[in-house]
Protein backbone atom coordinates (compact mmCIF):
# COMPACT_ATOMS: atom_id res chain seq x y z
CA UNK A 1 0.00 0.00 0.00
CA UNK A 2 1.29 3.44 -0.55
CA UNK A 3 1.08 6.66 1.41
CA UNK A 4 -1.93 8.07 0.30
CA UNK A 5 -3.57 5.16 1.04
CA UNK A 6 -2.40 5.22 4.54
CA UNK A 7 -3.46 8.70 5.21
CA UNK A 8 -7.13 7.81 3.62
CA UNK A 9 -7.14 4.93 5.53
CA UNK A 10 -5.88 7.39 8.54
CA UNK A 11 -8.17 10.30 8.07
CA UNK A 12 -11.13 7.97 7.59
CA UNK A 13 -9.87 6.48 11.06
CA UNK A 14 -10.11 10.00 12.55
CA UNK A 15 -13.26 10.87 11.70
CA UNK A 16 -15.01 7.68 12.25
CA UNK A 17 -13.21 7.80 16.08
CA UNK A 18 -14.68 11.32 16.29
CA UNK A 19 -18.32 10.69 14.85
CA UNK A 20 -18.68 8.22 17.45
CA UNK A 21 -17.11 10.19 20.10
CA UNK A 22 -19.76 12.51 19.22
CA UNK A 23 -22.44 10.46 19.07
CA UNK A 24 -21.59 9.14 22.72
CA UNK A 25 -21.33 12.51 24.12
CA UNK A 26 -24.84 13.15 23.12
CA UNK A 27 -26.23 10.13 24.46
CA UNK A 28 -24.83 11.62 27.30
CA UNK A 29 -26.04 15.02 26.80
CA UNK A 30 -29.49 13.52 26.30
CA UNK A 31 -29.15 11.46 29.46
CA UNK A 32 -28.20 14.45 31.71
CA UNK A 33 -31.49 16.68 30.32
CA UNK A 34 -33.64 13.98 31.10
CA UNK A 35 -32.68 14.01 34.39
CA UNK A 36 -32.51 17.33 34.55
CA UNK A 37 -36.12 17.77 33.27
CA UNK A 38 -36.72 15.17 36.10
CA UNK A 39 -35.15 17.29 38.50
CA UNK A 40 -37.10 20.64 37.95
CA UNK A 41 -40.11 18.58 37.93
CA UNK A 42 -39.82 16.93 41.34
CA UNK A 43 -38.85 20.74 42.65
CA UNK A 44 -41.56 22.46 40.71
CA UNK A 45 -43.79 19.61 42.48
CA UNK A 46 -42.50 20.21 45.92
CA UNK A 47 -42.56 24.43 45.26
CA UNK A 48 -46.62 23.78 44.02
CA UNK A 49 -46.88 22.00 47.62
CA UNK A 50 -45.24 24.48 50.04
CA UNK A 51 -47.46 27.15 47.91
CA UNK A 52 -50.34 25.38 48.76
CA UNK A 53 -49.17 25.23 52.61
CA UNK A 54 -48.35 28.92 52.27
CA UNK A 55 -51.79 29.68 51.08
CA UNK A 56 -53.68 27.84 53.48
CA UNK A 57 -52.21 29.18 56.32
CA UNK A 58 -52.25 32.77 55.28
CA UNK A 59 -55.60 32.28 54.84
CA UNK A 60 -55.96 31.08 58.18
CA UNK A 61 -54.13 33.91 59.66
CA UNK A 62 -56.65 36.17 57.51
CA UNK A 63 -59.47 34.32 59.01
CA UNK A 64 -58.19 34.78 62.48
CA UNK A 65 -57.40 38.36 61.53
CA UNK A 66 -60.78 39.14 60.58
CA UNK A 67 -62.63 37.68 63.60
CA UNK A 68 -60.45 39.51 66.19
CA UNK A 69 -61.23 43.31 64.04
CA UNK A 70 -65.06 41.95 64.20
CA UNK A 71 -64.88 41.27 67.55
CA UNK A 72 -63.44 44.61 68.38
CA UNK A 73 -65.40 46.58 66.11
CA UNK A 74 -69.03 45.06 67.92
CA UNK A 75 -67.14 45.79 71.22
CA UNK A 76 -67.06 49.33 69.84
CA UNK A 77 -70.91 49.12 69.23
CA UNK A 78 -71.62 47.93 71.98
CA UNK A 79 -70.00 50.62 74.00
CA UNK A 80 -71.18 53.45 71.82
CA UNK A 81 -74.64 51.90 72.18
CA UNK A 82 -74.39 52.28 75.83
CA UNK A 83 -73.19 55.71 75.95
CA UNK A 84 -75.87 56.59 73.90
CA UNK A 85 -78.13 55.03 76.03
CA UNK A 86 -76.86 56.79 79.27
CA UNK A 87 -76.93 59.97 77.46
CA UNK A 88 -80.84 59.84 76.30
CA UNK A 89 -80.83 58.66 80.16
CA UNK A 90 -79.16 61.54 80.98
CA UNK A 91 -81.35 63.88 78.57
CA UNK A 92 -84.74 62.46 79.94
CA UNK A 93 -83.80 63.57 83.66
CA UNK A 94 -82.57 66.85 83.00
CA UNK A 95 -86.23 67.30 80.98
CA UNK A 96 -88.24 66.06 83.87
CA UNK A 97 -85.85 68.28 86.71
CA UNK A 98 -86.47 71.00 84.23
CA UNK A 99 -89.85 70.81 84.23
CA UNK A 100 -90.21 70.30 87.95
CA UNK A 101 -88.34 73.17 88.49
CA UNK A 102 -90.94 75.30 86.07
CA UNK A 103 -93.37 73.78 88.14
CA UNK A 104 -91.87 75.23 91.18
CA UNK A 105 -90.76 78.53 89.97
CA UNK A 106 -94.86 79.05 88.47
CA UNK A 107 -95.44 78.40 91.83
CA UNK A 108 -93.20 80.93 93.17
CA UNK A 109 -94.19 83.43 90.74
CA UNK A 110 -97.42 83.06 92.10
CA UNK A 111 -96.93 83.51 95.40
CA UNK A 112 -94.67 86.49 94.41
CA UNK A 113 -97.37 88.26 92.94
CA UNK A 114 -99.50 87.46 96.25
CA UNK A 115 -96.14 89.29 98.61
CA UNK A 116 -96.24 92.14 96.36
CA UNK A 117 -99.25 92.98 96.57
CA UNK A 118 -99.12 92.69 100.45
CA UNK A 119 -96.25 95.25 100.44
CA UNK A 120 -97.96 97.33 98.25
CA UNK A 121 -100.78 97.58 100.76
CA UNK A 122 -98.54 98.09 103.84
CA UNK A 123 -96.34 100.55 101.94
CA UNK A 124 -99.61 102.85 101.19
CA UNK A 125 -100.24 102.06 105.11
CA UNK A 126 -96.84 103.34 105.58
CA UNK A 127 -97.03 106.34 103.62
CA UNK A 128 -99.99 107.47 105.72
CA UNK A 129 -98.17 106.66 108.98
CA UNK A 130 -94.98 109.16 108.00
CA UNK A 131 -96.96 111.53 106.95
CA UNK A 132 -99.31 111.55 110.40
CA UNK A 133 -95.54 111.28 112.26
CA UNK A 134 -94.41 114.30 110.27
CA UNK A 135 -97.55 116.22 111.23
CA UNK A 136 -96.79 115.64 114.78
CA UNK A 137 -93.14 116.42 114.77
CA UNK A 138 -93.41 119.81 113.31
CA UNK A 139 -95.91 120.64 115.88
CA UNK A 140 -93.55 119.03 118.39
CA UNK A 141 -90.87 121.54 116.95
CA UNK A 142 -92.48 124.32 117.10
CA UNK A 143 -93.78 123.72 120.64
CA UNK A 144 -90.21 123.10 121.87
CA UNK A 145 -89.03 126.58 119.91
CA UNK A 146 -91.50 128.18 121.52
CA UNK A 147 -90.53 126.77 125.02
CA UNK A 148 -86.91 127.05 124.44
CA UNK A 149 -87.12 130.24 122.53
CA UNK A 150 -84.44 128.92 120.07
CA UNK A 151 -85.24 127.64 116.57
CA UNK A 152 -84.52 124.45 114.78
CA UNK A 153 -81.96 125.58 113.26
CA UNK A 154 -79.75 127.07 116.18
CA UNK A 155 -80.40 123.88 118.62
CA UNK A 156 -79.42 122.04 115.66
CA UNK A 157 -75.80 124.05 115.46
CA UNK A 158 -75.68 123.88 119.10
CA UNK A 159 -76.34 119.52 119.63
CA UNK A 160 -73.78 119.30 116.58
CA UNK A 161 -71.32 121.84 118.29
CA UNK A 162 -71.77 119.51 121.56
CA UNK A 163 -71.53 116.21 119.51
CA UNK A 164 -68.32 117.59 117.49
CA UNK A 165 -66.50 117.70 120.91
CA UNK A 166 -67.89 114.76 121.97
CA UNK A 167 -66.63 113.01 119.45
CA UNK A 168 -63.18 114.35 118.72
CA UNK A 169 -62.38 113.40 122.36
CA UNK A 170 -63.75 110.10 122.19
CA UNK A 171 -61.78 110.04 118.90
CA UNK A 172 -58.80 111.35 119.93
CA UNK A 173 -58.72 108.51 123.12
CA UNK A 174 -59.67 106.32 120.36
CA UNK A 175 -56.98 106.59 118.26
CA UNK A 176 -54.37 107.08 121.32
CA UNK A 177 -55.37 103.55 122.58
CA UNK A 178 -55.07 101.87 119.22
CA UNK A 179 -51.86 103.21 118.75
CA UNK A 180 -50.63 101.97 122.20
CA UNK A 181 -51.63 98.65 121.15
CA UNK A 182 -50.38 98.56 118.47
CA UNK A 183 -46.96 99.74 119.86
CA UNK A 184 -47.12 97.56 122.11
CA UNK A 185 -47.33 94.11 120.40
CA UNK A 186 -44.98 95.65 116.80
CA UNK A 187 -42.69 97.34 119.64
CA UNK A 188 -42.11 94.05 122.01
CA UNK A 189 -40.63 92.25 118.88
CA UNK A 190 -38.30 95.28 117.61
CA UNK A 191 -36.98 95.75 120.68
CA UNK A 192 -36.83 92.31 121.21
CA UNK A 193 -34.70 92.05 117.76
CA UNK A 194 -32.39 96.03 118.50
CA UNK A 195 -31.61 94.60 122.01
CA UNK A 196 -30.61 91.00 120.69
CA UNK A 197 -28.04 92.77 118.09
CA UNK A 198 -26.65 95.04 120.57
CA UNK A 199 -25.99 92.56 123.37
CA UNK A 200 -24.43 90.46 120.83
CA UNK A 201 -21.80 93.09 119.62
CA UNK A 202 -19.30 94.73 122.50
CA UNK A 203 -17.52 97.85 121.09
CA UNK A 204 -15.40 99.88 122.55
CA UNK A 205 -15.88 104.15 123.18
CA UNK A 206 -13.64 105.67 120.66
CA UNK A 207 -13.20 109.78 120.79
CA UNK A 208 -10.92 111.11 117.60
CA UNK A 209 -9.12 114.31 118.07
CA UNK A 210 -8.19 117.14 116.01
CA UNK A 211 -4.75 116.81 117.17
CA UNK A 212 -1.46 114.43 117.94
CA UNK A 213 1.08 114.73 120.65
CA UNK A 214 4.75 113.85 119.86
CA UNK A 215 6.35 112.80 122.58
CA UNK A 216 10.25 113.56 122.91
CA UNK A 217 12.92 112.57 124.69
CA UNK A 218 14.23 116.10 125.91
CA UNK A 219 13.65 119.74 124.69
CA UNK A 220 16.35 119.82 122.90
CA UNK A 221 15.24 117.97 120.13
CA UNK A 222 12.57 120.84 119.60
CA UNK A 223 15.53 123.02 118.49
CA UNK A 224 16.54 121.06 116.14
CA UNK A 225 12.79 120.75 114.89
CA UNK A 226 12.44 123.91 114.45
CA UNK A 227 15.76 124.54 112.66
CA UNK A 228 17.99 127.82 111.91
CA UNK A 229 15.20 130.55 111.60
CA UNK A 230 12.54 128.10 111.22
CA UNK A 231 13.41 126.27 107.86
CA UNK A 232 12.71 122.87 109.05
CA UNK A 233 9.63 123.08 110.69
CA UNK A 234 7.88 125.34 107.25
CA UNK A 235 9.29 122.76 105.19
CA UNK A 236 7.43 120.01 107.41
CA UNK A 237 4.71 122.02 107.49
CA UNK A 238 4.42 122.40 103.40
CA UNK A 239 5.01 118.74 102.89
CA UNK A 240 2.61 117.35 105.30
CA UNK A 241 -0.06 120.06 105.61
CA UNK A 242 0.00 119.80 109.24
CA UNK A 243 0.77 122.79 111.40
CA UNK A 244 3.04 121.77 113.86
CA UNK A 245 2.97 123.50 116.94
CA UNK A 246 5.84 123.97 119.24
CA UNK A 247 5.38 125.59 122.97
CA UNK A 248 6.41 125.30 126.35
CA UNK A 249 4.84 121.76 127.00
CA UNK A 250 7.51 119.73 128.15
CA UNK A 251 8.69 117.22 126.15
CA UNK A 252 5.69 117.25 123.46
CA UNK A 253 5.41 118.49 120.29
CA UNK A 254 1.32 119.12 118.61
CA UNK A 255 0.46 118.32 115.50
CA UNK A 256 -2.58 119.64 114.20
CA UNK A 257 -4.98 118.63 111.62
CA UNK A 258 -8.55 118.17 110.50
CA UNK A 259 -7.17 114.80 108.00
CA UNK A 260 -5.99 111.95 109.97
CA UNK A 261 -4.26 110.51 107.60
CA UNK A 262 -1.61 113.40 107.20
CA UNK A 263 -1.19 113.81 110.71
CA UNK A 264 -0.49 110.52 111.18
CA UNK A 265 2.41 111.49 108.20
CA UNK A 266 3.49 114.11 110.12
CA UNK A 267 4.00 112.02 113.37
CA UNK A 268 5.35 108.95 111.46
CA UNK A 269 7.98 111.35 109.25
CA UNK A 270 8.86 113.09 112.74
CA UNK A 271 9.33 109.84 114.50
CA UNK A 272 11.63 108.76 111.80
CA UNK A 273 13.91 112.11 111.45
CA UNK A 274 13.94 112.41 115.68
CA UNK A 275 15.73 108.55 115.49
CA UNK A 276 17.53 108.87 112.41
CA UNK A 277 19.13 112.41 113.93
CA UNK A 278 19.61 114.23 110.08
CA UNK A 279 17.27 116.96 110.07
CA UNK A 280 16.84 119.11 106.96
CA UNK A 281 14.63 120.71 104.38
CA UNK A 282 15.99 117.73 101.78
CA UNK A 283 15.94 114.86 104.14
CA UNK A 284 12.38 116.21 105.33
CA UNK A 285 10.46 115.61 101.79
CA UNK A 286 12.43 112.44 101.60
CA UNK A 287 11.00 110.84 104.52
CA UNK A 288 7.96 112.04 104.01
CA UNK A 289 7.21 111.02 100.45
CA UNK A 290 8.39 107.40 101.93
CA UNK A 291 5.93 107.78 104.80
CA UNK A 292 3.24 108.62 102.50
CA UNK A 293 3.50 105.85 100.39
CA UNK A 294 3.99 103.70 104.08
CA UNK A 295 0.74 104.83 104.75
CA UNK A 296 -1.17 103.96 101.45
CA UNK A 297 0.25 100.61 102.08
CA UNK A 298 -1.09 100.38 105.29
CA UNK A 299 -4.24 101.54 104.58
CA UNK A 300 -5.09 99.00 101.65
CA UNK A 301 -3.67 96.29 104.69
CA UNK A 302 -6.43 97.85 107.33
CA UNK A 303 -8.66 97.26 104.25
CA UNK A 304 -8.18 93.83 103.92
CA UNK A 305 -7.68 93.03 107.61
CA UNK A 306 -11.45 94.15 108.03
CA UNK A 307 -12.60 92.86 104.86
CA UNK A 308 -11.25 89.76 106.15
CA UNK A 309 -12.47 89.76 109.54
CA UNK A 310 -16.10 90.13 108.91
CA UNK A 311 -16.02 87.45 106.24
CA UNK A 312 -16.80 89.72 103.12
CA UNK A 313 -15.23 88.24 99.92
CA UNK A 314 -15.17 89.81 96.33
CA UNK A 315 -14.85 93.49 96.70
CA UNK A 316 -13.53 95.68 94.41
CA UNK A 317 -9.60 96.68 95.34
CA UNK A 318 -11.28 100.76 95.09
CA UNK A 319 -13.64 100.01 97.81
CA UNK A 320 -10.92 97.99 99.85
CA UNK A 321 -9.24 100.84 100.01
CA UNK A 322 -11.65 103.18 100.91
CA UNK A 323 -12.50 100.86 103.78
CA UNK A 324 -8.99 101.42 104.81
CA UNK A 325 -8.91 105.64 104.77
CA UNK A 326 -11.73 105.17 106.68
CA UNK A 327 -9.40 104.77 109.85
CA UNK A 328 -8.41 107.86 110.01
CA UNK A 329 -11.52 110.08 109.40
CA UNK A 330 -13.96 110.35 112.01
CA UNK A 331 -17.59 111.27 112.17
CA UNK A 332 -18.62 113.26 115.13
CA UNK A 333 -15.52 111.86 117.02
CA UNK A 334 -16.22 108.27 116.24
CA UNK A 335 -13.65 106.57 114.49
CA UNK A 336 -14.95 105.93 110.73
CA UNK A 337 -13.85 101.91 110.52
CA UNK A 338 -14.81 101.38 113.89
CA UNK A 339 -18.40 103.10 113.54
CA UNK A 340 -18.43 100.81 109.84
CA UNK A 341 -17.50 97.21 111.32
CA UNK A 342 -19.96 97.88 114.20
CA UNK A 343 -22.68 98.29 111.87
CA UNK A 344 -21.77 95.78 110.04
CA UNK A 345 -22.18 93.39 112.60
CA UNK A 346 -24.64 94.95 113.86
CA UNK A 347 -26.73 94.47 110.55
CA UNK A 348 -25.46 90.86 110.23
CA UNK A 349 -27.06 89.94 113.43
CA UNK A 350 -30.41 91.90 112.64
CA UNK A 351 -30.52 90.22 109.22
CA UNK A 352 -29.86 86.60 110.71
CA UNK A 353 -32.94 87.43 113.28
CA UNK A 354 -35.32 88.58 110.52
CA UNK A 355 -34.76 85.95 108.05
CA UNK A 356 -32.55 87.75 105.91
CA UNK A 357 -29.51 87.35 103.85
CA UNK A 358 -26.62 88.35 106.56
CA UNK A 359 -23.60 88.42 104.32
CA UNK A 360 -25.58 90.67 101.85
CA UNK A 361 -26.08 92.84 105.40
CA UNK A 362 -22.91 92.86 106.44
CA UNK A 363 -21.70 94.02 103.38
CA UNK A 364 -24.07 97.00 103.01
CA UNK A 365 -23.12 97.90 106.64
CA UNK A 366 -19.69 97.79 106.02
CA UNK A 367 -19.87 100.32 102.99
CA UNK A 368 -22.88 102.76 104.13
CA UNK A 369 -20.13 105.56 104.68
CA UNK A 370 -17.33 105.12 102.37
CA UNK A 371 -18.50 108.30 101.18
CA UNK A 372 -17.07 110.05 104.05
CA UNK A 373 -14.03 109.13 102.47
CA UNK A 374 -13.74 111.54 99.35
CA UNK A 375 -11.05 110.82 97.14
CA UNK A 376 -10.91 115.17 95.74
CA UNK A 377 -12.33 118.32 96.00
CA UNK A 378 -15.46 118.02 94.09
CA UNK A 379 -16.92 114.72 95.40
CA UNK A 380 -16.74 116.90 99.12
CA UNK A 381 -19.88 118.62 97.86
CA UNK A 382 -21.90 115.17 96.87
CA UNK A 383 -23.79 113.84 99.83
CA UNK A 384 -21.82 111.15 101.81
CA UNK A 385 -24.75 108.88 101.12
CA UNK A 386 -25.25 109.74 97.10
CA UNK A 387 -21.06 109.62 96.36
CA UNK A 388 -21.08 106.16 98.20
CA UNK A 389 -24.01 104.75 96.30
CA UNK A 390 -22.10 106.28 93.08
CA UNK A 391 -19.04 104.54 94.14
CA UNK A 392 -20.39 101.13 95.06
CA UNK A 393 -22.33 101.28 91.59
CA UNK A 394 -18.85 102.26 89.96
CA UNK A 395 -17.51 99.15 91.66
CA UNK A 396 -20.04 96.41 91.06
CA UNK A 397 -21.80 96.10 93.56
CA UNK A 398 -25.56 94.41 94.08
CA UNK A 399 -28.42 97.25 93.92
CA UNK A 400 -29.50 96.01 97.24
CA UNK A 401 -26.09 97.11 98.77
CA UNK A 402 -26.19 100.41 96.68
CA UNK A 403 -30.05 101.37 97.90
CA UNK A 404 -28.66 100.54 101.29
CA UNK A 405 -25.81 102.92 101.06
CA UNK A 406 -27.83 105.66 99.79
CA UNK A 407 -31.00 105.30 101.22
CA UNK A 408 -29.22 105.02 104.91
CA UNK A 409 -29.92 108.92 105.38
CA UNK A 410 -33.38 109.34 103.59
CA UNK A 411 -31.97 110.80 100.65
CA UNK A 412 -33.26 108.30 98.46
CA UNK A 413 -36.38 105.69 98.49
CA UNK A 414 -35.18 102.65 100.10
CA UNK A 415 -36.40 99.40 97.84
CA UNK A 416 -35.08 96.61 100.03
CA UNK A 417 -35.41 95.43 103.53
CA UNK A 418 -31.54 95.66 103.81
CA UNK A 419 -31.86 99.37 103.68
CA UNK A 420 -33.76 99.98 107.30
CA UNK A 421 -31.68 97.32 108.45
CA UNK A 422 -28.59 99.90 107.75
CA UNK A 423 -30.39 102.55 108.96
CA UNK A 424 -31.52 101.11 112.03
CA UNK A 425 -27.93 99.74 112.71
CA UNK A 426 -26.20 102.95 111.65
CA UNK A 427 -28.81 104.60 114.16
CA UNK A 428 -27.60 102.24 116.99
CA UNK A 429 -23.81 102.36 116.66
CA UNK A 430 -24.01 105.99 116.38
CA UNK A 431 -26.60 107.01 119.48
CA UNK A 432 -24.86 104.63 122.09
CA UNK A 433 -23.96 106.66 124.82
CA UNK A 434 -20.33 107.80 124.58
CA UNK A 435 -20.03 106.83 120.84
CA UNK A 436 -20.41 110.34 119.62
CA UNK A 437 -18.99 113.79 120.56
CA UNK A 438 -22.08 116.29 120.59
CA UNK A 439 -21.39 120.19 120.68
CA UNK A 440 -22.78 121.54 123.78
CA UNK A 441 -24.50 124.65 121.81
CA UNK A 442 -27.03 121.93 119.84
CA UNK A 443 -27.34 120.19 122.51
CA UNK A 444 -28.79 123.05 124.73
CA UNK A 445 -30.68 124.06 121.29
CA UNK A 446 -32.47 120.61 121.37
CA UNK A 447 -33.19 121.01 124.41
CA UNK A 448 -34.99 124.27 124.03
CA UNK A 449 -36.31 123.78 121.06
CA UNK A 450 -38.54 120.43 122.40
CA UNK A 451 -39.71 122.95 125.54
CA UNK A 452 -40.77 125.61 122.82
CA UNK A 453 -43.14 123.41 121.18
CA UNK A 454 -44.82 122.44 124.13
CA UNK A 455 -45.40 126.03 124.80
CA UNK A 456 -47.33 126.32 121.73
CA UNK A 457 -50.24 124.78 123.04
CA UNK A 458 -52.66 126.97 124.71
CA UNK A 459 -53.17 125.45 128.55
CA UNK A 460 -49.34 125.06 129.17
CA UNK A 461 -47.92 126.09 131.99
CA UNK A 462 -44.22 124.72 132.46
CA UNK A 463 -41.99 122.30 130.01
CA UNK A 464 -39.04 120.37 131.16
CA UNK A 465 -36.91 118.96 128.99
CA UNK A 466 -35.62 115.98 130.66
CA UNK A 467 -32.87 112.58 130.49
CA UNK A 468 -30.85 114.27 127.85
CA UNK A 469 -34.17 115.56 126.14
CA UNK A 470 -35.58 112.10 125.50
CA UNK A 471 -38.70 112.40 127.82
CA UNK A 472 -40.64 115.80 127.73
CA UNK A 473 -42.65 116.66 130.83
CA UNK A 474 -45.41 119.27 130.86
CA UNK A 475 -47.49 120.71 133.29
CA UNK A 476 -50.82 122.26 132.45
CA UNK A 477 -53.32 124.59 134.13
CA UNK A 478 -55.91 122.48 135.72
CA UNK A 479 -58.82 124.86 135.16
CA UNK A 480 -58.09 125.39 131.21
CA UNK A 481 -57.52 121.98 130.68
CA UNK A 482 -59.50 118.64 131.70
CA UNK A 483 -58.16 115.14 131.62
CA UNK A 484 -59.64 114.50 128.63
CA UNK A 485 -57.61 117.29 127.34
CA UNK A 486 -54.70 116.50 128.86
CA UNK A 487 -54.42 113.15 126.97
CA UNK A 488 -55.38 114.88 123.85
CA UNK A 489 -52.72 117.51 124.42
CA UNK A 490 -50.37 114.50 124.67
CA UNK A 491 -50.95 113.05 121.39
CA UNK A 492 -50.85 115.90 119.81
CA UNK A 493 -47.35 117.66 121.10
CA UNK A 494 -45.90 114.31 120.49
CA UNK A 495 -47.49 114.12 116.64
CA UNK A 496 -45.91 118.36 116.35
CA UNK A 497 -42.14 116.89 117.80
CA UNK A 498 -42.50 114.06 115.35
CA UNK A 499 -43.27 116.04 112.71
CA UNK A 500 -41.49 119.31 113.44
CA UNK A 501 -37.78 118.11 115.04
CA UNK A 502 -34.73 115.94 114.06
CA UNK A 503 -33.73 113.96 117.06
CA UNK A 504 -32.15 110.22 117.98
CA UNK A 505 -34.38 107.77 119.43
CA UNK A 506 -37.52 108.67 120.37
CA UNK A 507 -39.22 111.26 122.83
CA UNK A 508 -41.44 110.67 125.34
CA UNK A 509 -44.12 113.43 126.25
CA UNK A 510 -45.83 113.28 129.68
CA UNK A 511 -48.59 115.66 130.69
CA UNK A 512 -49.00 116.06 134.05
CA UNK A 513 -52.20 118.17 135.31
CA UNK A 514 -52.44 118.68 139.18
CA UNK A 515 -55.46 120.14 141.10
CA UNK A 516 -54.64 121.41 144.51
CA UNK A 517 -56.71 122.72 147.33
CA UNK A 518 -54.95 124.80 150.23
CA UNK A 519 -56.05 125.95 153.26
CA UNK A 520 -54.95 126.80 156.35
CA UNK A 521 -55.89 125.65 159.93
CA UNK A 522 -55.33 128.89 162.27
């Protein structure tokens, strides 16, 4: 055989091998989509079954579903079926009280008509009655006119002249009881609350002076003061302000000067040249510019020492330091601070007792005169009260503490119950009995003043002026003036002192009238 037969032979190999390859693979092919079909049948089977399963118990469920929403909804009906019911219930006895009460007002109406007609009758029985009485009383009047030979008219003025006085004394006893009363039961509880505060605070009598005595060691040392022809005391004088007086006194120098607080230079700068032994115009203003600003320092420290001691926190450094100055100013010859941190405690206490905010107290107490403290020349003309207030607005503090401050002198309306608290206080620290230097002059003025106005009133015989012009005694003519009038004359000299005077504490007026028969046994 030759080649080409081989490769026929070959190729016809090939193809034969791959016909039947072929035709096995789609026996195969048609094996595996039989199956296949077989498969989705068996699962479109089971998927028709669980749909069925599916369907049935949905509709179940909806079954279910339904019967609960109908058994609700005749649960509704039923309920709105009641309310209805109990509202036509409802309805029907409002109709039948309604027309009961128709029943009874006809009634009524009827036996209103009867009444009125029964008043009718007595009021045209009435009508003839009054008119019989006032027949018979102007015949009565003009019998008694004719008796009396007065008319109506002038016994009229004279019974109302009578009744007038009648009652204005009645009145005036009236009114002078209440007010005892009352006194009595609002005064029990303030002084109850004044003498708590006061017993509770122990100050000590402080006098300030217009002057300081420097004490030396011999009289020598004044020479030296004094200097060749003078030079050393003018040039203490000009820096410190303070006249500096140099006499016979043995072994004292006086320094004199209404402000504290450069007398107490002058005495610090003198102590401090006396020791140091250099004494000149140069050295002078050195030592005294150091002492000034020693001073300042100590001031803002006497600040905070009293700041500290009456447990006030926050205040502005300003305000520190015009608690401070306030050591050496004085007020009627009470020392400033001292008069201050009395009141303050003073209103702390009365605050606590009242039901108040102390610290808020104590603080307004504290600062009521820092106006007395003036910092230059034109804040000297504001009121002490009014540049304090300014200040203490200035400085941040609470309106409550700057009404205080102001109002603590009646210059302004007080809006707070701290206010009479710093009054009240302010009143007590300064009326104490040795707190306060009074000049004798007003004093006798006072005095004179209170008898004057007792003089005033007609009846008045002799005023006296008594316990430091606190209690006013007066002694009236028995024939002018009854008792009645006496306690009359009381209330009212007492009302005319009130009204008319300025005065601490209170005065007491006592009228005393005295009837006295004499005779004599011979």
């Amino acid at each position: 055989m030759d080649n080409t037969t081989i490769a026929v032979a070959v190729v016809v190999g090939l193809v034969i091998g791959f016909l039947i390859a072929k035709f096995m693979e789609k026996g195969k092919a048609s094996k595996t989509i039989a199956n296949s079909k077989n498969d989705a049948a068996s699962i479109i089977k089971d998927a028709k079954i669980e749909a069925e399963n599916i369907k049935k118990d949905k509709i179940f469920q909806a079954k279910e579903k339904f019967l609960e929403l109908k058994a609700e909804h005749e649960k509704v009906i039923v309920n709105k079926d009641k309310k209805i019911n109990e509202a036509e219930k409802r309805t029907r006895d409002k109709e039948s009280q309604i027309s009961n009460e128709l029943a009874k007002n006809k009634k009524l109406n009827d036996q209103l008509g009867h009444k009125l007609k029964e008043v009718e009758h007595k009021n045209e029985f009435l009508e003839k009655k009054q008119s019989e009485l006032e027949k018979l009383h102007s015949s009565k009047v003009q019998q008694l006119e004719v008796i009396s030979g007065l008319s109506a008219d002038d016994a009229k003025g004279q019974l109302m002249e009578s009744l007038k006085e009648t009652a204005k004394t009645e009145a005036m006893a009236f009114i002078q009881t209440t007010v005892e009363e009352a006194k009595l039961t609002a005064q029990q509880e303030a002084r109850k609350i004044v003498i708590n505060t006061i017993q509770r605070v122990g100050t000590e009598e402080a006098v300030e002076n217009c002057v300081s005595v420097f004490n030396i060691e011999s009289d020598d040392v004044k020479g030296r003061i004094i200097g060749r022809e003078g030079r050393n005391i003018r040039a203490l004088e000009s820096a410190t302000g303070v006249e500096i007086i140099v006499d016979d006194t043995p072994e004292a120098i006086i320094l004199s000067c209404f402000d504290s607080v450069r007398r107490e230079v002058a005495r610090l700068s003198l102590h401090k040249l006396v020791t140091d032994g250099r004494i000149h115009p140069a050295r002078i203003e050195e030592i005294v510019k150091k002492t000034e600003k020693q001073i300042e320092q100590e001031i803002v420290e006497v600040g905070k020492r009293a700041v500290i001691d009456l447990g006030i926190h926050g205040l502005h450094p300003e305000l520190v330091r015009a608690v401070g100055r306030m050591k050496y100013r004085s007020s009627y010859g009470q020392n400033l601070l001292q008069h201050s941190r009395e009141v303050s405690k003073l209103c702390g206490i009365m605050a606590a007792e009242l039901g108040l905010n102390p610290k808020l107290a104590k603080r307004a107490g504290l600062l009521h005169d820092i106006g007395k403290v003036p910092n230059t020349e034109t804040e000297i003309e504001t009121p002490h009260a009014i540049l304090g207030m300014q200040w203490a607005e200035k400085f941040g503090e609470k309106p409550d503490v700057c009404n205080a401050i102001g109002a603590h002198h009646d210059e302004i309306e007080m809006t707070n119950l701290i206010s009479p608290i710093v009054q009240v206080c302010d009143a007590i620290s300064g009326a104490r009995p040795g707190a306060r230097r009074q000049v004798l002059d007003s004093y006798i003025q006072r005095l004179k003043d209170l008898e004057e106005v007792a003089f005033g009133f007609a009846g008045v015989q002799k005023a006296y002026a008594i316990q430091a012009g606190r209690e006013l005694r007066v002694i009236v003519e028995s024939e002018k003036v009854s008792d009645e009038k006496a306690s009359q004359l009381s209330f009212e000299i007492s009302q005319k002192i009130q009204t008319d005077m300025t005065y601490p504490g209170q005065v007491k007026v006592t009228v005393i009238r005295e009837t006295r028969a004499v005779n004599v046994a011979r």
